[in-house]
Each structure stands twice: as structure tokens, then as C-alpha cells.
Protein backbone atom coordinates (compact mmCIF):
# COMPACT_ATOMS: atom_id res chain seq x y z
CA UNK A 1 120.22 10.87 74.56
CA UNK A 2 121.73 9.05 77.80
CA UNK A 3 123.12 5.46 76.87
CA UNK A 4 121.00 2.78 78.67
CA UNK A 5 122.24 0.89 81.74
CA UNK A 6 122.38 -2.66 80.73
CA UNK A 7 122.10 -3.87 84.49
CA UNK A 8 118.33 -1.58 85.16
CA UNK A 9 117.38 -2.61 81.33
CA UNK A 10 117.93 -6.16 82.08
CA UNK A 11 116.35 -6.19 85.75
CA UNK A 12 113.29 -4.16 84.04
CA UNK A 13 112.80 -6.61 81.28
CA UNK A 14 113.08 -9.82 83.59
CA UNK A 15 110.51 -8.33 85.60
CA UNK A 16 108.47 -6.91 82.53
CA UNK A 17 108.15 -11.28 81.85
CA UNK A 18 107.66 -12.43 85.07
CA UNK A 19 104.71 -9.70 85.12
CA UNK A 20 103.40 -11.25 82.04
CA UNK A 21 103.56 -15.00 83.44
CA UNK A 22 102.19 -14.45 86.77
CA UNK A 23 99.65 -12.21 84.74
CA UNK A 24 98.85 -15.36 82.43
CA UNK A 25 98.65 -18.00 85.19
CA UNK A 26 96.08 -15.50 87.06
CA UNK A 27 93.88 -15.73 84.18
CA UNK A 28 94.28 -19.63 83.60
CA UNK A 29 93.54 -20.29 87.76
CA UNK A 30 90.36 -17.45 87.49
CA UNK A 31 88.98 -19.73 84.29
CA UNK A 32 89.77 -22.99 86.53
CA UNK A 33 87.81 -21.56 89.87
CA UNK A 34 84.89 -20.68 87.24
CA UNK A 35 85.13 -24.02 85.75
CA UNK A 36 84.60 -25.36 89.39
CA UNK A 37 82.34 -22.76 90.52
CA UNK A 38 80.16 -24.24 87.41
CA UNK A 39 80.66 -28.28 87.99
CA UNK A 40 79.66 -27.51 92.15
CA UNK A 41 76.61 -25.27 91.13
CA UNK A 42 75.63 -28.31 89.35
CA UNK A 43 76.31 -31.02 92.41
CA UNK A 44 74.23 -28.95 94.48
CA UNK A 45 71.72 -28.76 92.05
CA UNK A 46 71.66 -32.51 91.50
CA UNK A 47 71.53 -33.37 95.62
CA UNK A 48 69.07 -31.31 95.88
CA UNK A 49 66.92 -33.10 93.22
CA UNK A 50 68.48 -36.21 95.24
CA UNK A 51 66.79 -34.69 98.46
CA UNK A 52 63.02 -33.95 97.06
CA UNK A 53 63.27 -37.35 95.70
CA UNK A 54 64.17 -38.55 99.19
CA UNK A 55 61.57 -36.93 100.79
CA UNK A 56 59.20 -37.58 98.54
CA UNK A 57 60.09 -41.77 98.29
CA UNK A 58 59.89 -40.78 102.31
CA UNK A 59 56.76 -39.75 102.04
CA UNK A 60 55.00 -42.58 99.77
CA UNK A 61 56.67 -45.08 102.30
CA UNK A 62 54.69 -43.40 105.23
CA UNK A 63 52.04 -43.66 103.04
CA UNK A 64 52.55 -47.26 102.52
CA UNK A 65 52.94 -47.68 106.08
CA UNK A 66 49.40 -46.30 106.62
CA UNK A 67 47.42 -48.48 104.41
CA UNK A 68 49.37 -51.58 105.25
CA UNK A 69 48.13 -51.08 108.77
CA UNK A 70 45.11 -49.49 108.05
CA UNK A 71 43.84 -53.39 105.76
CA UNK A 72 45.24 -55.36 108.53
CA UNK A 73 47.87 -56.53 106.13
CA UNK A 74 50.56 -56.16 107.96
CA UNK A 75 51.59 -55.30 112.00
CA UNK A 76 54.05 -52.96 113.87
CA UNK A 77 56.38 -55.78 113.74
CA UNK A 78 55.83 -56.81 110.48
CA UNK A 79 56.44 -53.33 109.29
CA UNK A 80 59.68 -52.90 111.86
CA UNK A 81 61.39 -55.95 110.46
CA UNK A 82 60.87 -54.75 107.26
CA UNK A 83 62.76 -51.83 108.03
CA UNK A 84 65.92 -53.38 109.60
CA UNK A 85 65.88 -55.88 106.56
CA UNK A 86 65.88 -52.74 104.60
CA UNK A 87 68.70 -51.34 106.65
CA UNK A 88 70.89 -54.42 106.56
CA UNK A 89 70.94 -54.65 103.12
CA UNK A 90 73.99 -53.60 101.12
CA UNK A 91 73.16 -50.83 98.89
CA UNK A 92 70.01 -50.39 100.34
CA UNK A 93 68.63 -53.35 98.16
CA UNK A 94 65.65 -55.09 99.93
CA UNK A 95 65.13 -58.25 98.79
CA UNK A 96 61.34 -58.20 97.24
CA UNK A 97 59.94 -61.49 97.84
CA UNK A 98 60.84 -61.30 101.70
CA UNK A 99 58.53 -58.26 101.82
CA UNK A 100 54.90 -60.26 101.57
């Protein structure tokens, strides 16, 4: 049997580790995309519940609207400074008792 070259042997086994690192830090970055791939799949799940909500609040405001007008309870301008109260207020908070 041939006697080993210590200089190849060395080079081989250097790169034999670095092949296992790089190997191991692959698989620790594929489990951190899927870990993120998981917590987005549930942000867009939750804005989308955000949206329906939304559109439906949107929807019962309209509704709101509607009858308001419809009982003479309240105008165009009643209802449009209503709105820019509800605009102007931080957080969207509307203060109730300026609503009647």
C-alpha cells in the first residue's frame, strides 16, 4: 500500500468539515425559512379575517347610514361631521356622546 500524502489528506479532511458545516447551517436556515413561511401564512390569515371584518363593520355603517336618514334622525351633514370626527380621532376612537 502507497503511504498517504499528509498535504492531500489534510486538504481532504478540512474540506470533508467545512462540507459538514455548510451542510448543517443549510439545514438550520431551511428549518428557519419554514418557521417563517409558517408565522406569515398565519399574518395573512389573520388580515384577512382583519379585512372581512372591515368590510363587514363597512357594511353595517352603510347600513346605519340608511336608517339614520331614512327616520329623519339625522342629515347629510350630520352624518358628514360624524365622519371627519371619526377621522380626526386618534386611534380611530369616536367619542360616543358627540354622536347623538
Amino acid at each position: 500500500m502507497a503511504p498517504v500524502e499528509p498535504l492531500p489528506a489534510a486538504a481532504l479532511a478540512g474540506l470533508s468539515v467545512v462540507a459538514f458545516l455548510l451542510a448543517r447551517r443549510v439545514r438550520a436556515l431551511v428549518a428557519e425559512v419554514s418557521d417563517l413561511h409558517a408565522r406569515v401564512d398565519g399574518l395573512a390569515s389573520r388580515l384577512a379575517a382583519a379585512q372581512e371584518d372591515v368590510q363587514a363593520a363597512l357594511g353595517r355603517t352603510e347600513v346605519a347610514e340608511t336608517v339614520l336618514l331614512e327616520k329623519g334622525l339625522a342629515d347629510e351633514e350630520d352624518l358628514e361631521a360624524a365622519r371627519r370626527r371619526a377621522d380626526d380621532a386618534p386611534g380611530g376612537d369616536v367619542p360616543r356622546d358627540d354622536l347623538h
